[in-house]
Protein backbone atom coordinates (compact mmCIF):
# COMPACT_ATOMS: atom_id res chain seq x y z
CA UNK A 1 -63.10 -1.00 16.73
CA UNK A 2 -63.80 -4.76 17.91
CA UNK A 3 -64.27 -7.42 15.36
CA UNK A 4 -66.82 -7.39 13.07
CA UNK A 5 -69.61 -10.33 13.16
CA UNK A 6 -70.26 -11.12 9.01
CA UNK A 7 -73.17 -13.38 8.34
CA UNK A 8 -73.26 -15.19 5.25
CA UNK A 9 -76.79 -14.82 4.11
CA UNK A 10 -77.93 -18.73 2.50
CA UNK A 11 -81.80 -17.62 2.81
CA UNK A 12 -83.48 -19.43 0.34
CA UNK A 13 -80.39 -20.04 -2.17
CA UNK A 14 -80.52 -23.93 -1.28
CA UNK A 15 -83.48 -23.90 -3.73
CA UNK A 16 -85.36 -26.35 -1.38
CA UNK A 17 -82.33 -28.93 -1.85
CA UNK A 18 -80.70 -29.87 1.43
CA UNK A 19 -77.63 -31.15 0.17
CA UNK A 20 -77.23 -27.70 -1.47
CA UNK A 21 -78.14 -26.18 1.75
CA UNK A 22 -75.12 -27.81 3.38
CA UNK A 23 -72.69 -26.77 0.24
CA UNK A 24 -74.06 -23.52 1.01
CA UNK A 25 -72.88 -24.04 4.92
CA UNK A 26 -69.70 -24.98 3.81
CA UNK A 27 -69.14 -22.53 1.56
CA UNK A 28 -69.65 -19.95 4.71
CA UNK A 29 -66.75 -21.19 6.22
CA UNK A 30 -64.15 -21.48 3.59
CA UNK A 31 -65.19 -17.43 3.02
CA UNK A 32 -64.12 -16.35 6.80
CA UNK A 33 -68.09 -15.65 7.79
CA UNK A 34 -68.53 -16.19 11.52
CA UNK A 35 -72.04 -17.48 10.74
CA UNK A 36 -74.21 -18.96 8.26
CA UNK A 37 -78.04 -17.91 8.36
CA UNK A 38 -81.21 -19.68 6.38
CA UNK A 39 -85.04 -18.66 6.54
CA UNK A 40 -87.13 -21.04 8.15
CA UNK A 41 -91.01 -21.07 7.25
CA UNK A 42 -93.41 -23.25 6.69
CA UNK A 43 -95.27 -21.44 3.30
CA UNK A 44 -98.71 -22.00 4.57
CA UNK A 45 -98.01 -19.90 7.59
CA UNK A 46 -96.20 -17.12 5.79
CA UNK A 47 -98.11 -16.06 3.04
CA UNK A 48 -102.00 -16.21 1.46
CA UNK A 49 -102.16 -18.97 -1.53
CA UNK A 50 -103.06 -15.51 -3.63
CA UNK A 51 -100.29 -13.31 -2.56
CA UNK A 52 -98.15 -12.00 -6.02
CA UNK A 53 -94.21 -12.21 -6.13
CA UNK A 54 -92.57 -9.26 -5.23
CA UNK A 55 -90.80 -7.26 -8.12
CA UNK A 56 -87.66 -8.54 -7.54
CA UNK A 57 -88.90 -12.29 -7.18
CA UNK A 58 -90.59 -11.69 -10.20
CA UNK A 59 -87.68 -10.57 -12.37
CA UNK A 60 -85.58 -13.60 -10.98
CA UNK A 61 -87.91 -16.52 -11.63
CA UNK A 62 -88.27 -18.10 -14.87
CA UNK A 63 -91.47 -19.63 -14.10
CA UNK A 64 -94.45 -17.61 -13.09
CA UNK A 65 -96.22 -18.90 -10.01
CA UNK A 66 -98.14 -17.24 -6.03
CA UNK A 67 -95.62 -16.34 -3.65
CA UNK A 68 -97.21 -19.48 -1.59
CA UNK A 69 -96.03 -21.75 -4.78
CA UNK A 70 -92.29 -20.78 -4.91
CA UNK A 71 -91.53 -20.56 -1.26
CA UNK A 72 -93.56 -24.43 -0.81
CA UNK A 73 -90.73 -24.90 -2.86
CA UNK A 74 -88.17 -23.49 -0.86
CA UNK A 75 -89.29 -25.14 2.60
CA UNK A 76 -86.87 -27.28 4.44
CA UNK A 77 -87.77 -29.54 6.81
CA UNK A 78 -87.33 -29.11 11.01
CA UNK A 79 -84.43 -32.25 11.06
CA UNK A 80 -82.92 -30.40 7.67
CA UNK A 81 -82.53 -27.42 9.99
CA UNK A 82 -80.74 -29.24 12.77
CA UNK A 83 -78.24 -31.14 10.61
CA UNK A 84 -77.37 -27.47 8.70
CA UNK A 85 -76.92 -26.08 12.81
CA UNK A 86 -74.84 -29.33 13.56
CA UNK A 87 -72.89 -28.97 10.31
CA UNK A 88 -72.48 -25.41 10.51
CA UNK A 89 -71.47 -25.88 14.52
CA UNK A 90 -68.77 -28.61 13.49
CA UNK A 91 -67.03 -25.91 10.80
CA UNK A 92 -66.85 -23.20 13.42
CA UNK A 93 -69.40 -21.13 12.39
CA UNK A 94 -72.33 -19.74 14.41
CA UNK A 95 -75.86 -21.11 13.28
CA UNK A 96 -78.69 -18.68 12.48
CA UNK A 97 -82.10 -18.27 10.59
CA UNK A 98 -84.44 -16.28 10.09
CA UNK A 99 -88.32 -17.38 11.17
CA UNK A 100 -91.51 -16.19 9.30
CA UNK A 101 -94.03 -17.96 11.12
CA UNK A 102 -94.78 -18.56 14.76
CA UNK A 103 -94.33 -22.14 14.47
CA UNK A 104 -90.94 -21.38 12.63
CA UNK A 105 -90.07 -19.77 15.76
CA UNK A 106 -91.03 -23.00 18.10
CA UNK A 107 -88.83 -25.01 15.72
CA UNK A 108 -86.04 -22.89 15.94
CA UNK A 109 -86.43 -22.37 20.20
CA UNK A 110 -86.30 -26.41 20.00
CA UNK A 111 -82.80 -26.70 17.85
CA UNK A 112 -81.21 -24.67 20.76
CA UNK A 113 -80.49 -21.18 18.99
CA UNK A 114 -79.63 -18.30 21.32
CA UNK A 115 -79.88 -15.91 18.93
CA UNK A 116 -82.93 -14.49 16.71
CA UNK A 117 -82.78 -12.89 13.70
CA UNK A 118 -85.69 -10.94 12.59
CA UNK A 119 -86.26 -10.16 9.39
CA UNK A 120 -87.60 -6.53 8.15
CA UNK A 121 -91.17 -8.04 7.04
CA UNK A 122 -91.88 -8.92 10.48
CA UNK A 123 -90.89 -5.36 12.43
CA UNK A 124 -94.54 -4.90 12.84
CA UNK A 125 -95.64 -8.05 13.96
CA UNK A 126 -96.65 -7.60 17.02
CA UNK A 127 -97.89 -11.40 17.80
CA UNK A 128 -94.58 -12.54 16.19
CA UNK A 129 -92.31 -9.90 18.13
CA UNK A 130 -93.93 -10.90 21.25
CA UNK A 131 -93.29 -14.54 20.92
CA UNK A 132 -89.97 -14.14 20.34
CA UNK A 133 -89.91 -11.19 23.34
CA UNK A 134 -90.77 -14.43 26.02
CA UNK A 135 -87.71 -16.04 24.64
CA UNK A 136 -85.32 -13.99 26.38
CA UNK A 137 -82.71 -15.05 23.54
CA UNK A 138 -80.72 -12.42 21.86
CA UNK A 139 -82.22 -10.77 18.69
CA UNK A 140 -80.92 -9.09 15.58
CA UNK A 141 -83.33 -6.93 14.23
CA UNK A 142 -83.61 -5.87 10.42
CA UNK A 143 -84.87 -2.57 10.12
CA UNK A 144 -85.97 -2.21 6.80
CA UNK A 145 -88.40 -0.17 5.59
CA UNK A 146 -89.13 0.76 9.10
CA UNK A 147 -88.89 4.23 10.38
CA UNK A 148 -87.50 5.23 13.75
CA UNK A 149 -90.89 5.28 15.26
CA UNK A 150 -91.57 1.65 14.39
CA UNK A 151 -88.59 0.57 15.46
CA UNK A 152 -88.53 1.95 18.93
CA UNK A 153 -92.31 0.45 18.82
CA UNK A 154 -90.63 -3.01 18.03
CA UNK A 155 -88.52 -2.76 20.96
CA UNK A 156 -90.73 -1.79 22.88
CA UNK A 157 -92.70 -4.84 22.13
CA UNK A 158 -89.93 -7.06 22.64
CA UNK A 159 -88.20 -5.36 25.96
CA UNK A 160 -91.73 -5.71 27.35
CA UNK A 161 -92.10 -9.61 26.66
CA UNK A 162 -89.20 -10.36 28.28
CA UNK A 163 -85.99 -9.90 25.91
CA UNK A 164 -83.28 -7.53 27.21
CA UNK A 165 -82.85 -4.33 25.79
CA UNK A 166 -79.14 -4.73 25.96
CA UNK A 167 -79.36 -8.24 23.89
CA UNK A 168 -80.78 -5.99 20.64
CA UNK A 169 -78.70 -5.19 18.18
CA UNK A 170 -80.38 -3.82 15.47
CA UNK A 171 -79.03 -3.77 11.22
CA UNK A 172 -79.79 -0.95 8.89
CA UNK A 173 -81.17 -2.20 5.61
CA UNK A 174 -82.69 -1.31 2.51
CA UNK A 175 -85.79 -3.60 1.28
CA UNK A 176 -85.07 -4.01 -2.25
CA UNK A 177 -82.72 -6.46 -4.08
CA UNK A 178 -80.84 -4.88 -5.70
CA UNK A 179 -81.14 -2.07 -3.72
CA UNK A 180 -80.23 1.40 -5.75
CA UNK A 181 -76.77 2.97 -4.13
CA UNK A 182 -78.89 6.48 -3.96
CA UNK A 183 -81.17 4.51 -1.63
CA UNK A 184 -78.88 2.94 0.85
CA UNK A 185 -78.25 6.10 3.20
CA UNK A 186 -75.20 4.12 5.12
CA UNK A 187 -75.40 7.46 7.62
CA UNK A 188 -78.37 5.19 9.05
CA UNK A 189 -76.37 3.17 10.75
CA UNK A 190 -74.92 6.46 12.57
CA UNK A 191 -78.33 7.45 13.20
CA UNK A 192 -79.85 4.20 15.07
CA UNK A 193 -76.50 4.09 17.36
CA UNK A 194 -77.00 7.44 18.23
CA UNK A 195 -81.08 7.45 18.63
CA UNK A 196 -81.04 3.72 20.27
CA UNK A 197 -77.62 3.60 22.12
CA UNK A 198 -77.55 -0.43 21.06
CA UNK A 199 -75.14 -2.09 18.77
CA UNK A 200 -75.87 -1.63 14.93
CA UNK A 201 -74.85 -3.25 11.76
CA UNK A 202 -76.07 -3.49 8.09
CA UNK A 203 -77.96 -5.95 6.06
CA UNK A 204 -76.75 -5.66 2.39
CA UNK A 205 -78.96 -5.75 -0.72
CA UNK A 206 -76.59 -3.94 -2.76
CA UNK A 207 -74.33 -5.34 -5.80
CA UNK A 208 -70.51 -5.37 -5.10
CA UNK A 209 -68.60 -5.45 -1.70
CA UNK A 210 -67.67 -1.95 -1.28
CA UNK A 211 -71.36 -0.68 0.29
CA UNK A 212 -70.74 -3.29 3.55
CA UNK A 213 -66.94 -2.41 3.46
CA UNK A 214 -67.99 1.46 4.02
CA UNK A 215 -70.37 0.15 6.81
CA UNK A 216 -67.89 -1.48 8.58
CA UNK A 217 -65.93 1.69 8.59
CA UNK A 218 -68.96 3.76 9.70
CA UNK A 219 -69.12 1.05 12.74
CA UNK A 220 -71.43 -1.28 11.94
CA UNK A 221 -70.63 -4.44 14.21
CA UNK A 222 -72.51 -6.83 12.35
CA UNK A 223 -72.54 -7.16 8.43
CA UNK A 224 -74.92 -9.41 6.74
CA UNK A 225 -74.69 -10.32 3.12
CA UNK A 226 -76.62 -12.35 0.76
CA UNK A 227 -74.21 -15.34 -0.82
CA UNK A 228 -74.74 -18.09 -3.22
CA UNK A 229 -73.08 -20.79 -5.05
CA UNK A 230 -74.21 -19.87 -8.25
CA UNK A 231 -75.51 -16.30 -9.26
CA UNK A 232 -77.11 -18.16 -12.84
CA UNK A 233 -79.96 -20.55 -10.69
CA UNK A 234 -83.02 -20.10 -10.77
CA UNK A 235 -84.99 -18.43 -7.40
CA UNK A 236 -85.60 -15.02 -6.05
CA UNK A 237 -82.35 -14.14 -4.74
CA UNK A 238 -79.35 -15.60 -6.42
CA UNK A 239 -78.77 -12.51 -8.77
CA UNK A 240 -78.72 -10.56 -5.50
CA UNK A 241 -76.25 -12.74 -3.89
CA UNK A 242 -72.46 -12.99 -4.08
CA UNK A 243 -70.64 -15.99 -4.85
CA UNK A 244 -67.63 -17.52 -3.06
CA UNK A 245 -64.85 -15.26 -4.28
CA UNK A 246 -66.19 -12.27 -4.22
CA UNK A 247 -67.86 -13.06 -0.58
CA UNK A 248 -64.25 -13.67 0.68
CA UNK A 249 -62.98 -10.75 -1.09
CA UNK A 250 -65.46 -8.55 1.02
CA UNK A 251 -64.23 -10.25 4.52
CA UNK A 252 -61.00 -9.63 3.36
CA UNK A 253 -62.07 -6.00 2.98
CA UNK A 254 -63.91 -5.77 6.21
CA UNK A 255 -60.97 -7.36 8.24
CA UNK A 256 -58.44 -4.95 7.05
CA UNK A 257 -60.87 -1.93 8.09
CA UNK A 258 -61.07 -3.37 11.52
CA UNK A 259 -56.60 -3.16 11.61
CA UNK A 260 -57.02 0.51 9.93
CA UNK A 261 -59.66 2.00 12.36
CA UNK A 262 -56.56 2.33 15.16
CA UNK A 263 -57.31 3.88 18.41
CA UNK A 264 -58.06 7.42 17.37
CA UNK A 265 -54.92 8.72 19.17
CA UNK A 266 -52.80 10.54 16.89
CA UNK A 267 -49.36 10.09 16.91
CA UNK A 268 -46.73 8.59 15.00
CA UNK A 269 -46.73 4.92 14.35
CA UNK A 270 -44.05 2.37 15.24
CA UNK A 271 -43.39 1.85 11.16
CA UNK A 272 -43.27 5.57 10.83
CA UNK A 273 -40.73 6.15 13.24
CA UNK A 274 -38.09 4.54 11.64
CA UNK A 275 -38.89 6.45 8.18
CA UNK A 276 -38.94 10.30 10.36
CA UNK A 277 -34.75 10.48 10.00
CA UNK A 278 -35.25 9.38 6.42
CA UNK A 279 -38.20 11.75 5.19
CA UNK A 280 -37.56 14.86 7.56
CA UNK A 281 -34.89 17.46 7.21
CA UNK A 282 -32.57 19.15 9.41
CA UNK A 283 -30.51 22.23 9.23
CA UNK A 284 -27.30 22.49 7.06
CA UNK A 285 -24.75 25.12 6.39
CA UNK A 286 -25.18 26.63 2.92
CA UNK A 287 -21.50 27.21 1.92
CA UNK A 288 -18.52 27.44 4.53
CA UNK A 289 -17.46 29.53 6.84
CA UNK A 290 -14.99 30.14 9.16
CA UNK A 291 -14.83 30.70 12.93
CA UNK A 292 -16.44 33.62 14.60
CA UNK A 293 -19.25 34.04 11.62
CA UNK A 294 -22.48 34.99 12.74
CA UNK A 295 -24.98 32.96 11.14
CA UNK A 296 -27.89 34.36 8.82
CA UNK A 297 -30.81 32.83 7.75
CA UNK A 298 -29.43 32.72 4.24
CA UNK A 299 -26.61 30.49 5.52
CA UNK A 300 -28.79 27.76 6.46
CA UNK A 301 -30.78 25.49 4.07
CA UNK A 302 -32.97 22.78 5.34
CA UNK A 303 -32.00 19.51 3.76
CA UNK A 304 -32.94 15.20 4.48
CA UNK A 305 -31.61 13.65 6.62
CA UNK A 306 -33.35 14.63 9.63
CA UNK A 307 -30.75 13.32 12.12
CA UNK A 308 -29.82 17.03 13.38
CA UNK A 309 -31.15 19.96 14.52
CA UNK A 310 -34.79 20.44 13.37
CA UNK A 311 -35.58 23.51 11.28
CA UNK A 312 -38.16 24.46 13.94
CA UNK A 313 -35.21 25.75 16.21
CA UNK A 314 -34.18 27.94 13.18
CA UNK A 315 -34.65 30.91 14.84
CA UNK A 316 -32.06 29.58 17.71
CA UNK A 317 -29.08 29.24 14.90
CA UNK A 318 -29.26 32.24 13.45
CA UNK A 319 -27.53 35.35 15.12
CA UNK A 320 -25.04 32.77 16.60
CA UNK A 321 -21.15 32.73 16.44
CA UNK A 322 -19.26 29.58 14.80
CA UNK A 323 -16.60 27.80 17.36
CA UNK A 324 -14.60 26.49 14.52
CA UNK A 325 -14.13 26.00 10.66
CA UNK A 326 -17.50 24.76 8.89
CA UNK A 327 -18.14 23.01 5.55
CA UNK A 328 -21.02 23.53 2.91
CA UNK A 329 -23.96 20.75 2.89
CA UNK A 330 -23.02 19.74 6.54
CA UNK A 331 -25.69 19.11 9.05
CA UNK A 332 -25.36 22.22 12.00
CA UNK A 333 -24.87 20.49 15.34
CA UNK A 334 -25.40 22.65 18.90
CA UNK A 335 -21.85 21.93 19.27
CA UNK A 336 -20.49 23.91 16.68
CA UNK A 337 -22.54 27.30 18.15
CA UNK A 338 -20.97 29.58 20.91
């Protein structure tokens, strides 16, 4: 299993505030994400001035406003954008968002990013999957909500515009935040490697950190996660989000499934060699005896340590003759057999 890529998921938690936006970068690093990824948008190009929240945005906004009025609120401008990817560069982290809009996508080209990220609204998008197609750039595609015809109609789309097949890698998600565990069908991720022969991760909605662990183990390359700095602000996805601790406590989680995956070979581990003497037995004489006895099964008992003969090779002790005197609760060794 190679190293997983995790993406901490800012989105929209900067609440339109760069400064926050920048915490938010920060933040990323100090958790062990390889990259930090925003949504870039300009509202006007995204969504209709009637358009209604979704559920979830509903439930996590105090005030009740359009869809166009609370993500005008969450826009950030095109230089915001390249001092976040200049930031973000400078910590060591890779610099990614997501574009809505075409012009989103122009902006984005500009500021130098060789990967795309795709988000699941936009898997039928044809326009939008084209123009990011010409790029020739490598793409992450989100896949949820979509069903395996739609996706291999979205690659289609983008092979044939000039992207790479081989640069796709595409994330299993479920579209809701939270999403319900009975929804999440991690064996997805199985499924797209399998059907689409690309590389595959997982886009978490879920609460907690064990749901992306388990995909990590299922061998999902890329995990993406939804952080913030504060799960109590207002905006649509904060309650979804993790904050700091528990965001490091899932790449902690990850990491150590990436050392316990192993090769696949079975055999016994450096550590557990030294412990095989210790926790194995070996064949002992069950009372004493004296030269010339012929041994019976009943005069062996296998006891720890297992430094001597192993009890597989039982069946080669017994019916033998003793060369000398032997004592109880002593290991058998091949020299004391005629």
């Amino acid at each position: 299993m190679g190293r997983v890529f995790i993406i901490a998921e800012a989105g929209v938690n900067h609440n339109g505030d760069p400064a926050l936006a920048h915490k938010l970068t920060e933040m990323a690093a100090w958790c062990g994400a390889d990259a930090v990824k925003f949504q870039t948008f300009r509202a006007s190009g995204l969504v209709s001035t009637k358009a209604p929240l979704a559920d979830y945005q509903s439930v996590n906004m105090k005030e009740k406003v359009s869809q166009y009025d609370m993500l005008k609120k969450l826009e950030l401008s095109s230089e915001t954008f390249r001092e976040l990817k200049t930031h973000a560069e400078e910590l060591g982290l890779e610099f990614l968002s997501s574009p809505f809009d075409h012009e989103s996508i122009r902006v984005l080209n500009e500021l130098g990013l060789e990967t795309f990220k795709i988000p699941s609204g936009e898997i039928t998008n044809m326009p939008y999957l084209r123009e990011i197609g010409s790029l020739g750039k490598r793409v992450i595609l989100s896949t949820g909500m979509a069903d395996i015809r739609e996706i291999e109609a979205a690659i289609e789309i983008l092979t044939l515009s000039g992207t790479s097949r081989l640069d796709i890698a595409l994330l299993h998600a479920t579209t809701e935040y939270p999403a319900p565990f009975d929804e999440v069908n991690l064996r997805a991720i199985v499924t797209l490697r399998e059907t689409f022969g690309l590389r595959v991760g997982y886009s978490d909605h879920t609460p907690g950190i064990e749901v992306p662990i388990a995909a990590s183990a299922l061998g999902a390359e890329i995990i993406e996660k939804h952080f913030t700095l504060d799960q109590g602000m207002e905006g649509p996805d904060h309650k979804a989000s993790l904050q700091a601790e528990r965001f490091r406590d899932m790449v902690v989680g990850i990491r150590n499934i990436e050392l316990a995956m192993g090769t696949g070979v079975k055999e016994a581990t450096p550590s557990e060699k030294k412990n095989i003497p210790v926790v194995r037995k070996s064949i002992h004489y069950n009372g004493s005896f004296e030269a010339g006895h012929i041994l019976k099964s009943g005069d062996l008992i296998m006891k720890r340590p297992g430094t001597g003969i192993s009890p597989m090779m039982a069946d080669n002790v017994t019916g033998r003759k003793l060369r000398h005197n032997v004592v109880a609760d002593t290991i058998v060794l091949w020299e004391d057999l005629l």
